[in-house]
Protein backbone atom coordinates (compact mmCIF):
# COMPACT_ATOMS: atom_id res chain seq x y z
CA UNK A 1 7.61 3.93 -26.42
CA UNK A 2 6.99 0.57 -26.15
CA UNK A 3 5.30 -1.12 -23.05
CA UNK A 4 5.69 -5.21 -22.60
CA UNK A 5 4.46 -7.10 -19.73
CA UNK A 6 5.25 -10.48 -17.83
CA UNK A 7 2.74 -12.65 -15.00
CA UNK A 8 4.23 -13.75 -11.84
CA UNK A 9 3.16 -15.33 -9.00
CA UNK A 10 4.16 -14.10 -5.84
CA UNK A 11 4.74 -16.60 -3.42
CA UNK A 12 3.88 -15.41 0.41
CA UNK A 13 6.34 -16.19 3.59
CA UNK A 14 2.94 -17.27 5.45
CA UNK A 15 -0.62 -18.06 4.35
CA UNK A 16 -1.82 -14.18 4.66
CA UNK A 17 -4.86 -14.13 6.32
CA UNK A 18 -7.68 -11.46 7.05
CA UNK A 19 -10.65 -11.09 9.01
CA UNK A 20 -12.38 -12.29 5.49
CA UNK A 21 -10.48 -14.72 3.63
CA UNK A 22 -6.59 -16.07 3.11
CA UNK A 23 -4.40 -16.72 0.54
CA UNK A 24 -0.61 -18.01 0.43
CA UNK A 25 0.50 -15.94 -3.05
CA UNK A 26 -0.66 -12.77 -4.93
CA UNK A 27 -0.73 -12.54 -8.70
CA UNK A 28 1.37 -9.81 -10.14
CA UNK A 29 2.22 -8.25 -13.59
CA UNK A 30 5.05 -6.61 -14.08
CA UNK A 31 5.70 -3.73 -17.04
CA UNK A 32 8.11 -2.16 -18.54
CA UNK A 33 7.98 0.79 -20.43
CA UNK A 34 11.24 0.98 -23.53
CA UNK A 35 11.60 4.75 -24.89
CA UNK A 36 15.37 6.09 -26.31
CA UNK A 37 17.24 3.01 -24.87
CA UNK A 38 16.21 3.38 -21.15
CA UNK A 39 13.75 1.01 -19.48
CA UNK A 40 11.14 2.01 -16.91
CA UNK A 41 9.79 -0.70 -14.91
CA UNK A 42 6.47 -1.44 -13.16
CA UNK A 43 3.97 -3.61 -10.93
CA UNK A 44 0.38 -4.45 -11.10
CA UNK A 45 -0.04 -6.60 -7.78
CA UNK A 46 -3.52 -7.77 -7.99
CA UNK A 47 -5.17 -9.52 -4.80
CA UNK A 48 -8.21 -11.99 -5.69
CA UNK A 49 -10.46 -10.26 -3.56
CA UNK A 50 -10.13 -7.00 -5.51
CA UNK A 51 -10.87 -8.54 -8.71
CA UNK A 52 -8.22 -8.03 -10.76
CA UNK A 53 -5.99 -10.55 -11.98
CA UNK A 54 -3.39 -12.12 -14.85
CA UNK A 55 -6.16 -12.36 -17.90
CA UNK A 56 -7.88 -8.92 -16.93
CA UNK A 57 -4.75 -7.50 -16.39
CA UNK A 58 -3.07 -8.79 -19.59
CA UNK A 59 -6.73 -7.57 -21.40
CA UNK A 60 -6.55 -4.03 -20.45
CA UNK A 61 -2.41 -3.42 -20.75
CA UNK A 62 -2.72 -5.15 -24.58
CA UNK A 63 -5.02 -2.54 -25.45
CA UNK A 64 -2.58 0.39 -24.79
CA UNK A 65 -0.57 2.12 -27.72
CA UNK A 66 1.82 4.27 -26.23
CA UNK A 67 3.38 4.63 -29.90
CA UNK A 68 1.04 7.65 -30.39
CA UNK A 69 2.71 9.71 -27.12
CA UNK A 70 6.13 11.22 -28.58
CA UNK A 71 7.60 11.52 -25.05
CA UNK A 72 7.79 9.77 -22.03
CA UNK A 73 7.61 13.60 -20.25
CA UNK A 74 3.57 13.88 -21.68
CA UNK A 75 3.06 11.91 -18.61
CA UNK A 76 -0.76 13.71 -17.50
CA UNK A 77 -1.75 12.47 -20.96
CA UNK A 78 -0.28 9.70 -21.07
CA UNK A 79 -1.99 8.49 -17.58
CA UNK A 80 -5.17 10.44 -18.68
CA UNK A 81 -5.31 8.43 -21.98
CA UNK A 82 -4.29 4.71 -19.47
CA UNK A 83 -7.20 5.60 -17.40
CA UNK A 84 -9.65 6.04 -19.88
CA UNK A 85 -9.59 3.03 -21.79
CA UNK A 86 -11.69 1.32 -19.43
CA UNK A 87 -12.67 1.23 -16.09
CA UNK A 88 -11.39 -0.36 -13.25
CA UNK A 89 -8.06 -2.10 -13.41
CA UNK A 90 -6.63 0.45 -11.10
CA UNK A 91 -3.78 -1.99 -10.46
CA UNK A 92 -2.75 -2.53 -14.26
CA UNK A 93 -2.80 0.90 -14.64
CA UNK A 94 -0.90 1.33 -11.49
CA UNK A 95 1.72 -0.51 -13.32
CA UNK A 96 2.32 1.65 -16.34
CA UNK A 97 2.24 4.66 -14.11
CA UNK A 98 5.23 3.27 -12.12
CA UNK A 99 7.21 2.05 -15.04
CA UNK A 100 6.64 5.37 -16.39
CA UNK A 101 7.82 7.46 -13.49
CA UNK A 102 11.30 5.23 -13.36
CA UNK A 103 11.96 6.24 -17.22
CA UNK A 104 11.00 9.51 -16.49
CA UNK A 105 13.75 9.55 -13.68
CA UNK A 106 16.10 7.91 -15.61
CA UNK A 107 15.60 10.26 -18.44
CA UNK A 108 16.23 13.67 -16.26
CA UNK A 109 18.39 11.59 -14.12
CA UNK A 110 16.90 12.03 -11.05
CA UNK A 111 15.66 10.03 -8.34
CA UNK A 112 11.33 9.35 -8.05
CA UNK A 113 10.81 10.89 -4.81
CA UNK A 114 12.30 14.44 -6.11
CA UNK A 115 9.73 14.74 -8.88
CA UNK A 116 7.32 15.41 -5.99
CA UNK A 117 9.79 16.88 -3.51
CA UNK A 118 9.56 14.51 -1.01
CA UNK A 119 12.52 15.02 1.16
CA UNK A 120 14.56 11.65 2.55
CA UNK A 121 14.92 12.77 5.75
CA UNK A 122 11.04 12.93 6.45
CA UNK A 123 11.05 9.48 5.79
CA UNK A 124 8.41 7.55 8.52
CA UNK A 125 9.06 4.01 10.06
CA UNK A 126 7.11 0.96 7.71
CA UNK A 127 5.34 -1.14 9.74
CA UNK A 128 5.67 -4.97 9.20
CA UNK A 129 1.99 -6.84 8.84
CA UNK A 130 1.05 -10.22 11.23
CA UNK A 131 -1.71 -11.61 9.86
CA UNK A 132 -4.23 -13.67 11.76
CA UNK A 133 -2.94 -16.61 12.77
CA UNK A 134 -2.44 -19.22 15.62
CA UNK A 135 -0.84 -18.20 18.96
CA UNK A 136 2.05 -20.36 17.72
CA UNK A 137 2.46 -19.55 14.52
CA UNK A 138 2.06 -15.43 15.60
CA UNK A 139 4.81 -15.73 17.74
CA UNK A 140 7.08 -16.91 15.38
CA UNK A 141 5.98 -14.29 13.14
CA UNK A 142 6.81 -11.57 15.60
CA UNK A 143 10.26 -12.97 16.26
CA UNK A 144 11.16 -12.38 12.43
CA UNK A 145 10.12 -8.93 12.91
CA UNK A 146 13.54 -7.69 14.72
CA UNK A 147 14.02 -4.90 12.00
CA UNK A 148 10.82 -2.94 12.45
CA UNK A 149 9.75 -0.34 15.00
CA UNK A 150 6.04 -0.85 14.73
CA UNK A 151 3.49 -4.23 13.98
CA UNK A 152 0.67 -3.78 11.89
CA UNK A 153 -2.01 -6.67 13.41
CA UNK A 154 -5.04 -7.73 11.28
CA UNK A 155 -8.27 -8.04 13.48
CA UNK A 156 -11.48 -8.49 12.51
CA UNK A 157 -12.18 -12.38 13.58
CA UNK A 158 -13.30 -13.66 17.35
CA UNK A 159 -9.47 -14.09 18.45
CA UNK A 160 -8.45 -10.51 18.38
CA UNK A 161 -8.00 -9.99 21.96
CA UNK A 162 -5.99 -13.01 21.98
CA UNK A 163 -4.26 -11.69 18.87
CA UNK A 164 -3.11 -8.85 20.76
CA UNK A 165 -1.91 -10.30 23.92
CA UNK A 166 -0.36 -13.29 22.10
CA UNK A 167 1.84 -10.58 20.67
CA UNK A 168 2.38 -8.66 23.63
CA UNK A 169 3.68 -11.26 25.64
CA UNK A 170 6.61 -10.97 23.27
CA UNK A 171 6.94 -6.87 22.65
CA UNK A 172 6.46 -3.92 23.09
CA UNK A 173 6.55 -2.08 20.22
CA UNK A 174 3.79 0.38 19.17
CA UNK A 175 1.07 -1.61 17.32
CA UNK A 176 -1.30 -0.39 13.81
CA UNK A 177 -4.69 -2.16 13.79
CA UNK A 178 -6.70 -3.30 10.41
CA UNK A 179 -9.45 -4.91 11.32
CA UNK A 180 -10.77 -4.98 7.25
CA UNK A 181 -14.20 -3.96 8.05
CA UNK A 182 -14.55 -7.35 10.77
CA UNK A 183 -16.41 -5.65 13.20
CA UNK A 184 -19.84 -4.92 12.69
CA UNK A 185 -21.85 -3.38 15.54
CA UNK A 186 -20.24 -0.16 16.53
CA UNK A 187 -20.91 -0.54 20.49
CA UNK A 188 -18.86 -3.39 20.46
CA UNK A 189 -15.87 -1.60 18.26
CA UNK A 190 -15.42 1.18 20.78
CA UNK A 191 -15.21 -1.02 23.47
CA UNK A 192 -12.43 -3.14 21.59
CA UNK A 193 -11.17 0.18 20.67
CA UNK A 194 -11.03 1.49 24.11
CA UNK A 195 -9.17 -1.98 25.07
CA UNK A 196 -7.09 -1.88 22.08
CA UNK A 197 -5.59 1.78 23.42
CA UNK A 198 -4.95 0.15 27.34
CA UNK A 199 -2.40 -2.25 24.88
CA UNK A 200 -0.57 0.46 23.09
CA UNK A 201 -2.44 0.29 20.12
CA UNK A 202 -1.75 3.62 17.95
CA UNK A 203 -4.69 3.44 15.09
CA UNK A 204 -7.25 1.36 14.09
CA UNK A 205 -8.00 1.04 9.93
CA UNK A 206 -11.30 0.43 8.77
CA UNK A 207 -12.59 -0.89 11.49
CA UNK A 208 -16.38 -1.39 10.11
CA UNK A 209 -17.55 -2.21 6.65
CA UNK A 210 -16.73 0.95 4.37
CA UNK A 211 -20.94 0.76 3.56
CA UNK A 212 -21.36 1.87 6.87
CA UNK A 213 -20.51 5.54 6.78
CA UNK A 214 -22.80 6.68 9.87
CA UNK A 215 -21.20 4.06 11.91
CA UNK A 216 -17.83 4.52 11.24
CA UNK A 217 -18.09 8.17 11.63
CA UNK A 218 -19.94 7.77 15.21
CA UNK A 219 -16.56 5.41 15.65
CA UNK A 220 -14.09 8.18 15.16
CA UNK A 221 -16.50 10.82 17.18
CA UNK A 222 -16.17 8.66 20.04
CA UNK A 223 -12.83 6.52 19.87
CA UNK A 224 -9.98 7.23 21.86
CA UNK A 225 -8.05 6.17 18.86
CA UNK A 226 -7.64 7.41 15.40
CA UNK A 227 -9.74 5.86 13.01
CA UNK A 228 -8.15 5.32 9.11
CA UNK A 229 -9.81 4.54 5.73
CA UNK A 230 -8.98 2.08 3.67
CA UNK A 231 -11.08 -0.07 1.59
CA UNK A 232 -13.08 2.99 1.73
CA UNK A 233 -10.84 5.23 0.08
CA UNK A 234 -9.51 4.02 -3.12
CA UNK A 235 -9.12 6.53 -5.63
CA UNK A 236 -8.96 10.86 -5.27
CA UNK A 237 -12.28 11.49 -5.06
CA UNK A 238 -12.53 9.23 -2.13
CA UNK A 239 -10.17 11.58 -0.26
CA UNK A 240 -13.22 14.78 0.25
CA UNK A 241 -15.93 11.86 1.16
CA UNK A 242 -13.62 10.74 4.36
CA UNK A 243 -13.55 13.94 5.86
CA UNK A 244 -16.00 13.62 9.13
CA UNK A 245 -16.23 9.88 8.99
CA UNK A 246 -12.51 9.29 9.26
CA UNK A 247 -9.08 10.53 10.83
CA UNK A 248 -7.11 9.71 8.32
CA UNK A 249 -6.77 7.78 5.31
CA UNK A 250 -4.31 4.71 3.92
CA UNK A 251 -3.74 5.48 0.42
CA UNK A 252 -2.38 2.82 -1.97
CA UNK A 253 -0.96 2.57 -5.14
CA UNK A 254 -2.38 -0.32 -6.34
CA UNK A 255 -6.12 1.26 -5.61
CA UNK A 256 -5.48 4.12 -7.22
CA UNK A 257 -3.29 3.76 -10.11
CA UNK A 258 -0.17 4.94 -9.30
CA UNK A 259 2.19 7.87 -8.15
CA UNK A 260 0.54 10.93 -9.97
CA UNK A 261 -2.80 10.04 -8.41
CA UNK A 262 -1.38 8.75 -4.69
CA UNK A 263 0.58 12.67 -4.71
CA UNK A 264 -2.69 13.99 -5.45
CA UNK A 265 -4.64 12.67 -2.61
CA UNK A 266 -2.16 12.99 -0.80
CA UNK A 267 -2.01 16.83 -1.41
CA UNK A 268 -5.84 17.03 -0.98
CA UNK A 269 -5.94 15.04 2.17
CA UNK A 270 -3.36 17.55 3.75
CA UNK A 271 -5.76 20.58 2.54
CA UNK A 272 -8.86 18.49 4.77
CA UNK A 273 -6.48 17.98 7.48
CA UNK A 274 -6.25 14.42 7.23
CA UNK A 275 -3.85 11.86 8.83
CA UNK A 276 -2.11 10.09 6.22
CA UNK A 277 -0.88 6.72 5.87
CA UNK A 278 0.93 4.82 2.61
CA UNK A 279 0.59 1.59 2.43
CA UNK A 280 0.82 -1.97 -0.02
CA UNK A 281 -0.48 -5.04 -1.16
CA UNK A 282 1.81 -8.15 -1.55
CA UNK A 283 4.32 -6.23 -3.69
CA UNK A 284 7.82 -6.60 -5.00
CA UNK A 285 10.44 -4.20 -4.15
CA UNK A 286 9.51 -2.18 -7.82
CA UNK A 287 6.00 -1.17 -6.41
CA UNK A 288 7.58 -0.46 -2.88
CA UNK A 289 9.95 1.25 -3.63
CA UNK A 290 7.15 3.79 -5.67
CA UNK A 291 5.47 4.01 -2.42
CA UNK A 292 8.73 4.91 -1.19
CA UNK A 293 9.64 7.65 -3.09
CA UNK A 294 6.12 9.34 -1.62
CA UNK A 295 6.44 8.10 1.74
CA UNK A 296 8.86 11.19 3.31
CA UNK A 297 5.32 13.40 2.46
CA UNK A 298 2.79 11.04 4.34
CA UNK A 299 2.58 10.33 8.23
CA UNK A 300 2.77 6.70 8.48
CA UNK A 301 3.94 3.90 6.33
CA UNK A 302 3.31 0.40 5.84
CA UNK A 303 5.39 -0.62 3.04
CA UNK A 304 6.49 -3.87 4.36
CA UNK A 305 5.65 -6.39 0.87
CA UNK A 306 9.19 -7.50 0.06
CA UNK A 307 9.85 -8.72 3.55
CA UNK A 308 6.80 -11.03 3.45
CA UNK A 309 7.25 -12.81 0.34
CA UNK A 310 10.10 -16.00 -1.33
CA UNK A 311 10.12 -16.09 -4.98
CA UNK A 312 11.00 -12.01 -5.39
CA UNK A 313 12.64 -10.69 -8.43
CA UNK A 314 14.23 -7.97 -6.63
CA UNK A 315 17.03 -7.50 -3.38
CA UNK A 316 14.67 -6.06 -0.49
CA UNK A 317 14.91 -2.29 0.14
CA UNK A 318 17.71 -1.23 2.15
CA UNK A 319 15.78 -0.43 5.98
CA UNK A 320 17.70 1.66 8.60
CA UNK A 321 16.24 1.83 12.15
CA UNK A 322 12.93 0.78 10.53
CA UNK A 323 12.59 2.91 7.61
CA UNK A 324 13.11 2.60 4.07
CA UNK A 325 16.61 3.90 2.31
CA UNK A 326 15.50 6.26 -0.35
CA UNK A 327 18.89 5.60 -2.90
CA UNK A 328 20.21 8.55 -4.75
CA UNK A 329 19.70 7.28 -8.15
CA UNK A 330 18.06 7.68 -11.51
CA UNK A 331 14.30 6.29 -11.13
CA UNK A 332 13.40 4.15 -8.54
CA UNK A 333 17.15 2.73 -7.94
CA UNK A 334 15.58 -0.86 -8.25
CA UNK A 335 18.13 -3.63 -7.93
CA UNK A 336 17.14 -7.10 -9.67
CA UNK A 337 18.35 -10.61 -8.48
């Protein structure tokens, strides 16, 4: 096997902004993955604020030999050996896992999402993301958003109530929260809370910092909506430590290295009883449609990347009444520009 990798900018629609900081592209890396004269292809997208990026990335995937693996099918050691080279870099080895499961489909000739039996017809809405922004600029955002059943709004900074009614003046469609651990006194967070559910708001994500465990867990005890993890859960073992201070979790590729170890939270967080939600960073149609292909096995979905970003080297996923077209072919069924 041979694995070869390319940087790419990703340019976004709008400047994406969150209650702590903005930025108007995401760097990416994408793999591929050569073995018996098939390609597999993946995607490291890598945020600033999550510390990743092109040189790290391009560090750690230079260091891999997959020469010594004598089938792509090896895949628990081959992901055991990726994830032991160093830590971190869940994103760059996010993108050997993906490249690795379309080979592996297009090897057996099967689609992704039945190598962990998700089943199509499960599939949940995605939600499509409005990032803070001006009352102006908001409301043209919403207006692009015709496809989608649900809005995913990012909170956190002092115009959230005006956020919320900015949007509502223009639908009525069932609204996500993340407020990216903006609000820091927990008094004041039920009360938006308790606001937030008068305005057909159906979750809130991380709502407090993810340091703040007692807080966020006297949140959910006394919230009249569901409260969901994310910054705090990033990898499997974050899965049992949620339980009690959470009602569900948002697990993401891209924080915790790929498909084999999203399927296994997402198994565990089913044995706690845990809501769960798939989601993305900025993200090309190849790391989308990875999410995808677990999707039909989680709750909710937020898998909106490709439909908030120009320069993409990939057609968007096919969306019917809001939800993602899981196609019937070998791997991932990407189509490139």
């Amino acid at each position: 096997m041979k694995l070869s990798f390319k940087a790419v900018d990703l340019q976004l629609k709008y400047p994406f902004t969150i209650a702590n900081f903005s930025r108007t592209s995401t760097p990416l890396m994408m793999t591929t993955i050569e073995y018996d004269g098939l390609k597999g292809y993946g995607e490291a997208s890598m945020p600033p604020y999550l510390g990743e990026s092109h040189e790290s990335a391009a560090n750690f995937l230079s260091k891999i030999d997959l020469n010594q693996f004598s089938s792509p099918e090896n895949h628990d050691e081959i992901l055991a050996y990726v994830d032991a080279i160093a830590p971190g870099n869940p994103a760059a080895k996010a993108s050997v896992d993906i490249a690795l499961h379309d080979l592996l489909g297009k090897l057996k000739n099967e689609p992704c999402y039945k190598m962990f039996n998700a089943d199509p017809a499960t599939m949940p809405a995605t939600s499509c993301t409005i990032g803070i922004d001006t009352a102006e600029v908001v409301r043209k955002k919403v207006a692009e958003t015709a496809p989608f059943q649900f809005l995913k709004v990012k909170l956190g900074r002092d115009n959230d109530k005006e956020m919320i009614e900015t949007i509502r003046s223009m639908t009525d469609k069932p609204l996500y929260v993340d407020a990216n651990q903006g609000w820091k006194d927990k008094h004041e967070a039920l009360d938006m809370m308790h606001w937030l559910a008068e305005h057909g708001v159906v979750f809130v994500e991380q709502a407090m910092p993810k340091t703040m465990v007692d807080e966020n867990a006297w949140l959910t005890e006394h919230s009249p909506l569901p409260t969901f993890g994310d910054e705090a859960v990033q990898r499997f073992a974050d899965v049992d430590r949620a339980k009690g201070v959470y009602t569900g979790v948002n697990i993401k590729l891209m924080k915790c290295t790929g498909m084999w170890e999203a399927s296994r939270m997402i198994k565990r967080a089913r044995e706690l009883d845990l809501k769960i939600m798939i989601g993305c960073m900025s993200e090309t149609s190849c790391a989308i449609m990875a999410a995808a292909a677990l999707a039909p096995l989680c709750d909710y979905a937020d898998l909106d990347g490709p439909w908030l970003t120009i320069n993409k080297p990939l057609y968007d996923p096919e969306l019917v009444e809001g939800k993602i077209v899981l196609p019937n072919e070998p791997g991932l069924g990407l189509r490139w520009r």
